[in-house]
PDB file of N, CA and C in Angstrom:
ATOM      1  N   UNK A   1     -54.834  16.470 -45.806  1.00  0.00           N
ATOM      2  CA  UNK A   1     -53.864  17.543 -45.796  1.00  0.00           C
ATOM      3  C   UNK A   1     -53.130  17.608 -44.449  1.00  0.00           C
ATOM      4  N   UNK A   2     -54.076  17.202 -43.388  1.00  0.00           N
ATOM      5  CA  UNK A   2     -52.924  17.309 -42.131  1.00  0.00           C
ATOM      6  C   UNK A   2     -52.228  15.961 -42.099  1.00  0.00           C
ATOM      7  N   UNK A   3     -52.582  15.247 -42.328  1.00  0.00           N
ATOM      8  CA  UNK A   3     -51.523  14.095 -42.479  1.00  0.00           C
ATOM      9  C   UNK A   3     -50.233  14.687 -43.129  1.00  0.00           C
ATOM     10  N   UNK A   4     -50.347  15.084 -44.085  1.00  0.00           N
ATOM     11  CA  UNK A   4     -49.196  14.918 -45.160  1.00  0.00           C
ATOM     12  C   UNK A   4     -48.640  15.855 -44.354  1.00  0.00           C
ATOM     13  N   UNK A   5     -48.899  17.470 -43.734  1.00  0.00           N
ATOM     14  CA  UNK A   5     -48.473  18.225 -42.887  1.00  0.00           C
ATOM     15  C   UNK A   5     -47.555  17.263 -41.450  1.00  0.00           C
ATOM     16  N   UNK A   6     -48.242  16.781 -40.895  1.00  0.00           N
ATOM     17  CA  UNK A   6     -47.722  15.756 -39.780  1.00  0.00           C
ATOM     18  C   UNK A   6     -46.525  14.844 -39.978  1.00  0.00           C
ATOM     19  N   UNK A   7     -46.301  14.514 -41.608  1.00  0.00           N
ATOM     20  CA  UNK A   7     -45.453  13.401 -41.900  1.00  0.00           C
ATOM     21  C   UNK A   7     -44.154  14.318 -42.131  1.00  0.00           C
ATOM     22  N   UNK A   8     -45.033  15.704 -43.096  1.00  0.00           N
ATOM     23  CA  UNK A   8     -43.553  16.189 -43.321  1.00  0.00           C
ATOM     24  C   UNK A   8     -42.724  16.892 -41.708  1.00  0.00           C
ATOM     25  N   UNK A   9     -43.614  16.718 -40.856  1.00  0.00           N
ATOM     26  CA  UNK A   9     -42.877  17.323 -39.750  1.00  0.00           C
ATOM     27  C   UNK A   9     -42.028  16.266 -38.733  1.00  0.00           C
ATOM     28  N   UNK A  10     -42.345  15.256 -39.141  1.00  0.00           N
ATOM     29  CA  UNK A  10     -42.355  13.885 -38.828  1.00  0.00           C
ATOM     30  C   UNK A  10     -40.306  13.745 -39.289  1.00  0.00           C
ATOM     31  N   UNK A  11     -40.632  13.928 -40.814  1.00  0.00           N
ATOM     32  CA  UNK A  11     -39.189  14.058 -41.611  1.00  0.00           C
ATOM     33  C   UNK A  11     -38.832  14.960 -41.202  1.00  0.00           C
ATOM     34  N   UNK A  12     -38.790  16.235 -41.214  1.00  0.00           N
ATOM     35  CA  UNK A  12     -37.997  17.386 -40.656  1.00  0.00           C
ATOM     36  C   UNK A  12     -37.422  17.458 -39.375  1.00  0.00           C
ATOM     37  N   UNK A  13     -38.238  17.410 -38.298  1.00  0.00           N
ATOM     38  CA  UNK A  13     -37.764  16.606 -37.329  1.00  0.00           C
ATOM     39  C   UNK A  13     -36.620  15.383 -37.044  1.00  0.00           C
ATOM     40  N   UNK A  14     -36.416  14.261 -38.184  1.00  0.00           N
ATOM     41  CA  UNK A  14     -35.973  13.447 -38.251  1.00  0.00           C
ATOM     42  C   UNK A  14     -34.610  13.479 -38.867  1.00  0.00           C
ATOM     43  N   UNK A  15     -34.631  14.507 -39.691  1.00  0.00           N
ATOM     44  CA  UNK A  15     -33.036  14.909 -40.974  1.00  0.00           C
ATOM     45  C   UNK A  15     -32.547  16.152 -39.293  1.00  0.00           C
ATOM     46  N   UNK A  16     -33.321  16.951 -38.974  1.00  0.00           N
ATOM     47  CA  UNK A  16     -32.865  18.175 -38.050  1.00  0.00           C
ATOM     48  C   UNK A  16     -32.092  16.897 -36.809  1.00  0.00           C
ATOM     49  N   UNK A  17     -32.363  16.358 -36.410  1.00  0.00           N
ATOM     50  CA  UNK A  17     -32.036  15.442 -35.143  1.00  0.00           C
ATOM     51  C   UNK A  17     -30.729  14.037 -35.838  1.00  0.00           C
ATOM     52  N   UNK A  18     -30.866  13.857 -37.176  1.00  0.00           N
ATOM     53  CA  UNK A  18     -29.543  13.447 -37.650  1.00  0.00           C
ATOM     54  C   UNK A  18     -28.139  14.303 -37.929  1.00  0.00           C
ATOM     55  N   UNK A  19     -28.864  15.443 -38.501  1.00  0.00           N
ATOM     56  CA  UNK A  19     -27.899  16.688 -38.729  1.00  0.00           C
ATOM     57  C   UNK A  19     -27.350  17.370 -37.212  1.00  0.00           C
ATOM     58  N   UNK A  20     -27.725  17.031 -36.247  1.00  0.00           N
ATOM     59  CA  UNK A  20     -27.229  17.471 -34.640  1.00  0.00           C
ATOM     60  C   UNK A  20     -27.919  18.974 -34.667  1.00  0.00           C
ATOM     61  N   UNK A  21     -29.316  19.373 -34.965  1.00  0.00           N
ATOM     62  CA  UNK A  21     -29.948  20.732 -35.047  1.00  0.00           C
ATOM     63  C   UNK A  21     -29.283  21.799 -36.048  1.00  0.00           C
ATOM     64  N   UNK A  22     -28.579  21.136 -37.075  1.00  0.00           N
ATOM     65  CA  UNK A  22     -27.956  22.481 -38.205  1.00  0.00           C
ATOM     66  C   UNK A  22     -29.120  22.527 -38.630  1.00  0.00           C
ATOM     67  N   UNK A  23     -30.165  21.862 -39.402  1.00  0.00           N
ATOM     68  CA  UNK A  23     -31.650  21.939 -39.911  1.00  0.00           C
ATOM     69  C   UNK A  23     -31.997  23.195 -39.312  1.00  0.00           C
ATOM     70  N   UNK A  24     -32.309  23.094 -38.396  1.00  0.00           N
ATOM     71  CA  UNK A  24     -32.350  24.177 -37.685  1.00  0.00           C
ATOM     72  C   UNK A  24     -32.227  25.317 -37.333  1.00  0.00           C
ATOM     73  N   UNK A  25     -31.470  25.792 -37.511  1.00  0.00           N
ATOM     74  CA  UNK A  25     -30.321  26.482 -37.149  1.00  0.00           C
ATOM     75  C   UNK A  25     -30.335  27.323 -38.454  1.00  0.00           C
ATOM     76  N   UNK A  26     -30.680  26.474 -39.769  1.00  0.00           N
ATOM     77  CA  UNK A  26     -30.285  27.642 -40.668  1.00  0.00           C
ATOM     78  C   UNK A  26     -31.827  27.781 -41.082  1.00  0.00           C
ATOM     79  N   UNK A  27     -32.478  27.162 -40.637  1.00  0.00           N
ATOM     80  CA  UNK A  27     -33.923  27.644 -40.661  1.00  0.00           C
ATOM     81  C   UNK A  27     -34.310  28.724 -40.257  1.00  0.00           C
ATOM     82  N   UNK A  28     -33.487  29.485 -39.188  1.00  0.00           N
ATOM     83  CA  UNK A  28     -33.825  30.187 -37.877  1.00  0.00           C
ATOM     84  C   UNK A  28     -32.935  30.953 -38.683  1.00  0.00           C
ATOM     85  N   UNK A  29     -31.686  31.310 -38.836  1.00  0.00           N
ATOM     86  CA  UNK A  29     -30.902  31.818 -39.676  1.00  0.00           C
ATOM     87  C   UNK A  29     -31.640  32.352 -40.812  1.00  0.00           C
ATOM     88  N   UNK A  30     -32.661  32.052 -41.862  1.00  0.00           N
ATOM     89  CA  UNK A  30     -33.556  32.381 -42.599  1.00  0.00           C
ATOM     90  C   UNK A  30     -34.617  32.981 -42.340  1.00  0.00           C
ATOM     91  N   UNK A  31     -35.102  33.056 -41.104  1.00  0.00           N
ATOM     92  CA  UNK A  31     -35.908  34.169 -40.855  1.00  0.00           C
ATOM     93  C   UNK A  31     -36.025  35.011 -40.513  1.00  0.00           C
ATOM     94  N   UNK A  32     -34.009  35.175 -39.752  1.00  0.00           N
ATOM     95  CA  UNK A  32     -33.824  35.954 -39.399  1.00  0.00           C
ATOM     96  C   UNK A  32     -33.471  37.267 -40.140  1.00  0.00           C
ATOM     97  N   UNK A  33     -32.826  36.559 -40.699  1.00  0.00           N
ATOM     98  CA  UNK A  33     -32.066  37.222 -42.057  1.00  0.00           C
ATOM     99  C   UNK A  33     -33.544  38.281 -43.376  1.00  0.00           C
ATOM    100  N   UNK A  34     -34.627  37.629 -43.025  1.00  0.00           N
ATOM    101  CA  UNK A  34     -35.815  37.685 -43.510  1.00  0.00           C
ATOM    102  C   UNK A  34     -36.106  39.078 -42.756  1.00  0.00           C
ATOM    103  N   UNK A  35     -36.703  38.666 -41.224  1.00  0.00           N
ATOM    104  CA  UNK A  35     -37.239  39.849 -40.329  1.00  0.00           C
ATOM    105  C   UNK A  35     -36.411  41.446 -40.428  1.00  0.00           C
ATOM    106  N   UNK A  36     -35.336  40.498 -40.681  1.00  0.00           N
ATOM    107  CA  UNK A  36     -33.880  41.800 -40.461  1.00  0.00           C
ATOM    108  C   UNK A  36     -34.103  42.946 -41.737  1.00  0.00           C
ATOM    109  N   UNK A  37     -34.535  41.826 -42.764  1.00  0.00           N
ATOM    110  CA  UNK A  37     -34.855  42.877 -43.933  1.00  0.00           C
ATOM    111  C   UNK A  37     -33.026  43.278 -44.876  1.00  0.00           C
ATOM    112  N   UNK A  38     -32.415  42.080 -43.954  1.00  0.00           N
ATOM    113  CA  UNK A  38     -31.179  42.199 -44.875  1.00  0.00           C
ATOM    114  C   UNK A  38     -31.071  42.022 -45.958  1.00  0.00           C
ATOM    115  N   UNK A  39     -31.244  41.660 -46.814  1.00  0.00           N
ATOM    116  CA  UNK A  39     -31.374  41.851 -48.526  1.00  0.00           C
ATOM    117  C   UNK A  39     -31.514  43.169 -48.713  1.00  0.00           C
ATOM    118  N   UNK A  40     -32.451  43.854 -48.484  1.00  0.00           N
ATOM    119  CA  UNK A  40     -32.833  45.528 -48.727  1.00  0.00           C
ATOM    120  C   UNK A  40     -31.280  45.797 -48.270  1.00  0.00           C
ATOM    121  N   UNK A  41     -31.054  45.979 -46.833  1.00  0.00           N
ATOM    122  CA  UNK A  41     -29.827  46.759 -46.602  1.00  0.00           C
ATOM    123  C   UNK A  41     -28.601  46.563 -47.704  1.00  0.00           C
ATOM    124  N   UNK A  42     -28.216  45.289 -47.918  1.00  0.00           N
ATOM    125  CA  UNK A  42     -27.118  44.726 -48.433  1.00  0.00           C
ATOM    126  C   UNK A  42     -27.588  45.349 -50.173  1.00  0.00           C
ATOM    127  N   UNK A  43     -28.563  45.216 -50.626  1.00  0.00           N
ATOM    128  CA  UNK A  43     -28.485  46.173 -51.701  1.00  0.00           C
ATOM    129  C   UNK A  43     -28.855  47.586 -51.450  1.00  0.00           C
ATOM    130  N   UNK A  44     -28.930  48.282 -50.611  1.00  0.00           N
ATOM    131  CA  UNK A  44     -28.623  49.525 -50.263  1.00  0.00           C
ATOM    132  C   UNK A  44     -27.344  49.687 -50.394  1.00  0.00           C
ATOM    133  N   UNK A  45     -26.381  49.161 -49.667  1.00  0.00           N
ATOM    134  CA  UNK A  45     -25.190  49.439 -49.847  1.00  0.00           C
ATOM    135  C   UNK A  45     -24.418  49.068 -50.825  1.00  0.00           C
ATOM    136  N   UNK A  46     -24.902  48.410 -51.722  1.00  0.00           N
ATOM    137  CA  UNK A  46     -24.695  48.045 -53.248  1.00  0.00           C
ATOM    138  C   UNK A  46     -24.507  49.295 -53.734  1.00  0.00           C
ATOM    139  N   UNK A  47     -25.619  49.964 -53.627  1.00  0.00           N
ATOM    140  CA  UNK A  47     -26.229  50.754 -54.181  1.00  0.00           C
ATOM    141  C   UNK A  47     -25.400  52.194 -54.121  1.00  0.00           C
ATOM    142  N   UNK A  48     -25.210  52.450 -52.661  1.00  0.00           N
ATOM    143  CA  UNK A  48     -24.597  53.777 -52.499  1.00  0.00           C
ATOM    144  C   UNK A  48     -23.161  53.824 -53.110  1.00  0.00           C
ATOM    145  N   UNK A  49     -22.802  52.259 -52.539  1.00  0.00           N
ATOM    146  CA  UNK A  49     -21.132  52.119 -52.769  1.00  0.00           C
ATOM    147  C   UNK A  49     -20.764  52.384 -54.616  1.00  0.00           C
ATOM    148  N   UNK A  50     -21.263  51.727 -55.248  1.00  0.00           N
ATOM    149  CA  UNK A  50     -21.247  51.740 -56.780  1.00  0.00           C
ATOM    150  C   UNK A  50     -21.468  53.503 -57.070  1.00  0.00           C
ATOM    151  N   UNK A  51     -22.533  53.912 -56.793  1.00  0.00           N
ATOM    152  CA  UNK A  51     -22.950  55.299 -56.859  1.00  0.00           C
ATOM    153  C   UNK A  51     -21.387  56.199 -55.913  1.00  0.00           C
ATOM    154  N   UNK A  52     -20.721  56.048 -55.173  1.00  0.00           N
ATOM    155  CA  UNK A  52     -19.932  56.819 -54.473  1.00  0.00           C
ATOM    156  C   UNK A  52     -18.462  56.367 -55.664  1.00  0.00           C
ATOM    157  N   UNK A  53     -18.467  55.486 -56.130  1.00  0.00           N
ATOM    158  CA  UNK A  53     -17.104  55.240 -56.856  1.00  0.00           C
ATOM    159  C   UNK A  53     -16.531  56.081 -57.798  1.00  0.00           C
ATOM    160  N   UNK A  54     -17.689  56.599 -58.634  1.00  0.00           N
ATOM    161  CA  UNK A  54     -17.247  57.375 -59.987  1.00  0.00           C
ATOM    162  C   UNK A  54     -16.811  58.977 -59.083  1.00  0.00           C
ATOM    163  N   UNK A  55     -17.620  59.121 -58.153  1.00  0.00           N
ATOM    164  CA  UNK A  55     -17.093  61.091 -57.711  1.00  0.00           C
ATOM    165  C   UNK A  55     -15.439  60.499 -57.316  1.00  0.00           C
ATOM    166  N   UNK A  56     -15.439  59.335 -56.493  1.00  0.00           N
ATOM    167  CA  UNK A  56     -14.192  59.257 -55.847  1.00  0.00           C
ATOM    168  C   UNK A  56     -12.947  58.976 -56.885  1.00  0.00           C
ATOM    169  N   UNK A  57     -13.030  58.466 -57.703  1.00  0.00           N
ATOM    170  CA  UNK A  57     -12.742  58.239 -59.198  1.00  0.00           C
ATOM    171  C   UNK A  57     -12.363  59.882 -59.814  1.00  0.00           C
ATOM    172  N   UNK A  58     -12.952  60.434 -59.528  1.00  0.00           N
ATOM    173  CA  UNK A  58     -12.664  62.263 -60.172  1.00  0.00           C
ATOM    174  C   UNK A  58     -11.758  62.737 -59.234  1.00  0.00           C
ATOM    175  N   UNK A  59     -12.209  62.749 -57.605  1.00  0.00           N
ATOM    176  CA  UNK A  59     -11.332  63.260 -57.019  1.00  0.00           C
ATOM    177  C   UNK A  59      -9.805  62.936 -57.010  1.00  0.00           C
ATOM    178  N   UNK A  60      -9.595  61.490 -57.256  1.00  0.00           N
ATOM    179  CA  UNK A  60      -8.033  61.034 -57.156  1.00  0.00           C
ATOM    180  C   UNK A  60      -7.595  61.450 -58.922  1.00  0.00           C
ATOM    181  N   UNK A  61      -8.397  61.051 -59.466  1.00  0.00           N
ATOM    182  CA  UNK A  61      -7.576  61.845 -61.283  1.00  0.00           C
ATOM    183  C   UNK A  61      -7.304  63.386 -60.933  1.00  0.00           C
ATOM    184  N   UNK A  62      -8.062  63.818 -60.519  1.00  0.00           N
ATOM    185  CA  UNK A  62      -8.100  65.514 -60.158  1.00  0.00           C
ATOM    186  C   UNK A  62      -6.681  65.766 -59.005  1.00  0.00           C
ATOM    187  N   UNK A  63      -6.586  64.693 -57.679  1.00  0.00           N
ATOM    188  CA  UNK A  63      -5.285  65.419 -57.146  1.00  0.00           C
ATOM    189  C   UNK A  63      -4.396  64.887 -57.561  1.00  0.00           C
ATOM    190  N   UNK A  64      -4.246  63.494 -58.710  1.00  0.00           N
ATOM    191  CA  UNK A  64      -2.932  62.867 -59.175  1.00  0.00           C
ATOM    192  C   UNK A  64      -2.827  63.862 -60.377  1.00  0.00           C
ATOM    193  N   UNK A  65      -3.504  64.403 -60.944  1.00  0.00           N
ATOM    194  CA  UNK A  65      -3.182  65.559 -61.796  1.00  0.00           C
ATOM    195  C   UNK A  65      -2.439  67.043 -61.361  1.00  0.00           C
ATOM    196  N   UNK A  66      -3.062  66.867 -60.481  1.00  0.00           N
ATOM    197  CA  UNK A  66      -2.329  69.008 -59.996  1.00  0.00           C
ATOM    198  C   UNK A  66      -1.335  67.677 -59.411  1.00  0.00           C
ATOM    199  N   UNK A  67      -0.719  66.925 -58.315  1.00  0.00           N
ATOM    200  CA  UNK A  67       0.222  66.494 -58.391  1.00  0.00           C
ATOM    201  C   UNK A  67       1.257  66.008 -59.253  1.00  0.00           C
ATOM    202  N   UNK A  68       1.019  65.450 -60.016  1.00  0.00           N
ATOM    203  CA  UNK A  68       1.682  64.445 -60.759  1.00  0.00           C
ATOM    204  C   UNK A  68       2.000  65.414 -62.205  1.00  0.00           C
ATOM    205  N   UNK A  69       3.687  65.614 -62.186  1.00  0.00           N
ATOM    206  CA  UNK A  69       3.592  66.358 -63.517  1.00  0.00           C
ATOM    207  C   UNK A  69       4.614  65.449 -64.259  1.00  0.00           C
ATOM    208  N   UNK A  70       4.985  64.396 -63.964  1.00  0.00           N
ATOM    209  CA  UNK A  70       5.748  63.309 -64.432  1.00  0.00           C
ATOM    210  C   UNK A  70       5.125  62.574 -66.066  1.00  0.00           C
ATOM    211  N   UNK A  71       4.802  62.443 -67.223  1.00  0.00           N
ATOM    212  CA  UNK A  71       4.017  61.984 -67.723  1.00  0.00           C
ATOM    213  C   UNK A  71       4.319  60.203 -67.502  1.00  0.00           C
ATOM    214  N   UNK A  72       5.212  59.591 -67.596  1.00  0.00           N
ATOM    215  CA  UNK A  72       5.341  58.145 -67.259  1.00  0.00           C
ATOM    216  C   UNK A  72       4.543  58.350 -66.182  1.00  0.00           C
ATOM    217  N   UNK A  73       4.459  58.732 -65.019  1.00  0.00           N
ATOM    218  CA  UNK A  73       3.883  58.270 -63.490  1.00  0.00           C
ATOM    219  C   UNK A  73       2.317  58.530 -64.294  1.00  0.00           C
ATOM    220  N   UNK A  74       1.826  59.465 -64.492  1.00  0.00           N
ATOM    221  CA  UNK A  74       0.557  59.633 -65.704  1.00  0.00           C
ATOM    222  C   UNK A  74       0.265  58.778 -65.936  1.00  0.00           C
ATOM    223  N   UNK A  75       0.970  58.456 -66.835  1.00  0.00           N
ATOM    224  CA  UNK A  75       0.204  57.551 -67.846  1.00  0.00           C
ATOM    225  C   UNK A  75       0.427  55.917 -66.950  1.00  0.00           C
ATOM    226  N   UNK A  76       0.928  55.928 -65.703  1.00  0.00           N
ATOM    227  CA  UNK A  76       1.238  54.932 -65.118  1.00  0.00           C
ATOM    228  C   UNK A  76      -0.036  54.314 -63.990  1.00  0.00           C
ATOM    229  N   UNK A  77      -0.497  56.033 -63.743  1.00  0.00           N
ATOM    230  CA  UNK A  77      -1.738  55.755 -62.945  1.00  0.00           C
ATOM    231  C   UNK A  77      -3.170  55.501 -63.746  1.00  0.00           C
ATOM    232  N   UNK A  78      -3.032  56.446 -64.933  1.00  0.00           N
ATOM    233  CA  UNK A  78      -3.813  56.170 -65.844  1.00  0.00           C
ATOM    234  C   UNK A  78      -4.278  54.508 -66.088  1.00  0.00           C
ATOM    235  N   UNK A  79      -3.159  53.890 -66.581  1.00  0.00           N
ATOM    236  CA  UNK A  79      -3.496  52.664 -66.793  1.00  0.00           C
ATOM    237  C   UNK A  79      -4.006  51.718 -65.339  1.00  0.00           C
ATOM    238  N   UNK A  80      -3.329  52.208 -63.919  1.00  0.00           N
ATOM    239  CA  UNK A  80      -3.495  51.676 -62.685  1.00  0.00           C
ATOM    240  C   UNK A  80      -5.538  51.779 -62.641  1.00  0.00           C
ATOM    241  N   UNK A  81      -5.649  52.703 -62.893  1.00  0.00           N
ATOM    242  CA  UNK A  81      -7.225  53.184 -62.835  1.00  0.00           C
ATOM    243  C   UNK A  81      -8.086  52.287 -63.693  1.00  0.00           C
ATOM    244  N   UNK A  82      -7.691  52.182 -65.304  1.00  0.00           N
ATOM    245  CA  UNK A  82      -8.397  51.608 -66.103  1.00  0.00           C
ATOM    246  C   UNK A  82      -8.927  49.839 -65.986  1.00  0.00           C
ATOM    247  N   UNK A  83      -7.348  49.668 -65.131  1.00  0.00           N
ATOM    248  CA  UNK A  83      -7.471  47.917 -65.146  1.00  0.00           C
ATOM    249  C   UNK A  83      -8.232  48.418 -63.205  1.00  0.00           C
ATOM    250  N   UNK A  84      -8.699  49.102 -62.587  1.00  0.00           N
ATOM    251  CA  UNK A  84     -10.038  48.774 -61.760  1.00  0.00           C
ATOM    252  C   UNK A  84     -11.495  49.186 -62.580  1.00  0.00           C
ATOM    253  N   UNK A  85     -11.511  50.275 -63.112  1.00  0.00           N
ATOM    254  CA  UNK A  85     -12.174  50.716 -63.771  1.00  0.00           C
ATOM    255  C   UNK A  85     -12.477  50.529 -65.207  1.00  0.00           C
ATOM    256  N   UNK A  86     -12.606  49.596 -66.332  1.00  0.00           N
ATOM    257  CA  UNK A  86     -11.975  49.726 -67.464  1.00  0.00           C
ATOM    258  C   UNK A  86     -12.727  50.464 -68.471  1.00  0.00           C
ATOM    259  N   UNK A  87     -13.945  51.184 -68.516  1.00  0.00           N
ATOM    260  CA  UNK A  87     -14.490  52.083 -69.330  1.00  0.00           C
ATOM    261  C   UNK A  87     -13.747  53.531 -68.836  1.00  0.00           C
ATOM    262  N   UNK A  88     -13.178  53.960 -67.752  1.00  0.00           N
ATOM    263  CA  UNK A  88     -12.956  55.148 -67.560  1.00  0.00           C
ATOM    264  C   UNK A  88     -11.442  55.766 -67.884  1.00  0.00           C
ATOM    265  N   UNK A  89     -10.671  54.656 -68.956  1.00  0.00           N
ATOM    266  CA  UNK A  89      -9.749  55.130 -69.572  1.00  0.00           C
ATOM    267  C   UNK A  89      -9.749  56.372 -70.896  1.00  0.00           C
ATOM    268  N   UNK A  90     -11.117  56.033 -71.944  1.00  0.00           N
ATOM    269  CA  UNK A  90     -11.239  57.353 -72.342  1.00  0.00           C
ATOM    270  C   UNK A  90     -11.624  58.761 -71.655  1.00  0.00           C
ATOM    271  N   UNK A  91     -12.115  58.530 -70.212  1.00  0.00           N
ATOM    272  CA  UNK A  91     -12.541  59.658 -69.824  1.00  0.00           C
ATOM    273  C   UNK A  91     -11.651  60.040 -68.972  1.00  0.00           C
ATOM    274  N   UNK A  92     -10.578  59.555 -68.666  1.00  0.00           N
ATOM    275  CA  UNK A  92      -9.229  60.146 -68.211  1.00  0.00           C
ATOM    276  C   UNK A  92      -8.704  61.348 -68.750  1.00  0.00           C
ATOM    277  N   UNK A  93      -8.814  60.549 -70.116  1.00  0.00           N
ATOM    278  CA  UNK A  93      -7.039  60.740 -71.019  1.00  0.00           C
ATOM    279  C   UNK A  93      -8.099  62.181 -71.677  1.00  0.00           C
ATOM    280  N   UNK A  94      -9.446  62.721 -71.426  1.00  0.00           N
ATOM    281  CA  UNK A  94      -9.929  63.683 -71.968  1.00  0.00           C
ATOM    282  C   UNK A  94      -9.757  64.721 -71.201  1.00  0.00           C
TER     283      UNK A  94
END
């Protein structure tokens, strides 16, 4: 078992020192990224951001409404909303 340990360090060593230390580099990059616990964060903020869309989503229907008494501009934002959003065209137009 330490042989085979020794050889593969043998190769790693050997691809890291052809590659000019990128081997390396993203090795180190991987643990960092590891220690950092970035995955958790980055879906944290998945998380909040998706969750913050739909209130912000009410608030702009809500002031393009008391604004907007045009029905073309309406039904103009209406559709602007649906093609980001596309389930929240019936819950517009209610």
């Amino acid at each position: 078992m330490k042989r085979l340990a020794m050889w593969a360090e043998t190769v790693y060593r050997r691809i890291d020192d052809i590659s000019g230390g990128r081997v390396e580099l993203v090795r180190q990059v991987g643990e960092r990224f590891t220690e950092a616990r970035a995955a958790q964060g980055a879906a944290a903020m998945a998380y909040y951001a998706v969750f913050s869309l739909f209130p912000l989503l009410l608030v702009l229907v809500a002031a393009l409404g008391y604004w907007m008494t045009d029905e073309e501009a309406m039904r103009e934002a209406v559709d602007l909303v649906s093609l980001a959003v596309p389930v929240s065209r019936g819950v517009i137009k209610k």
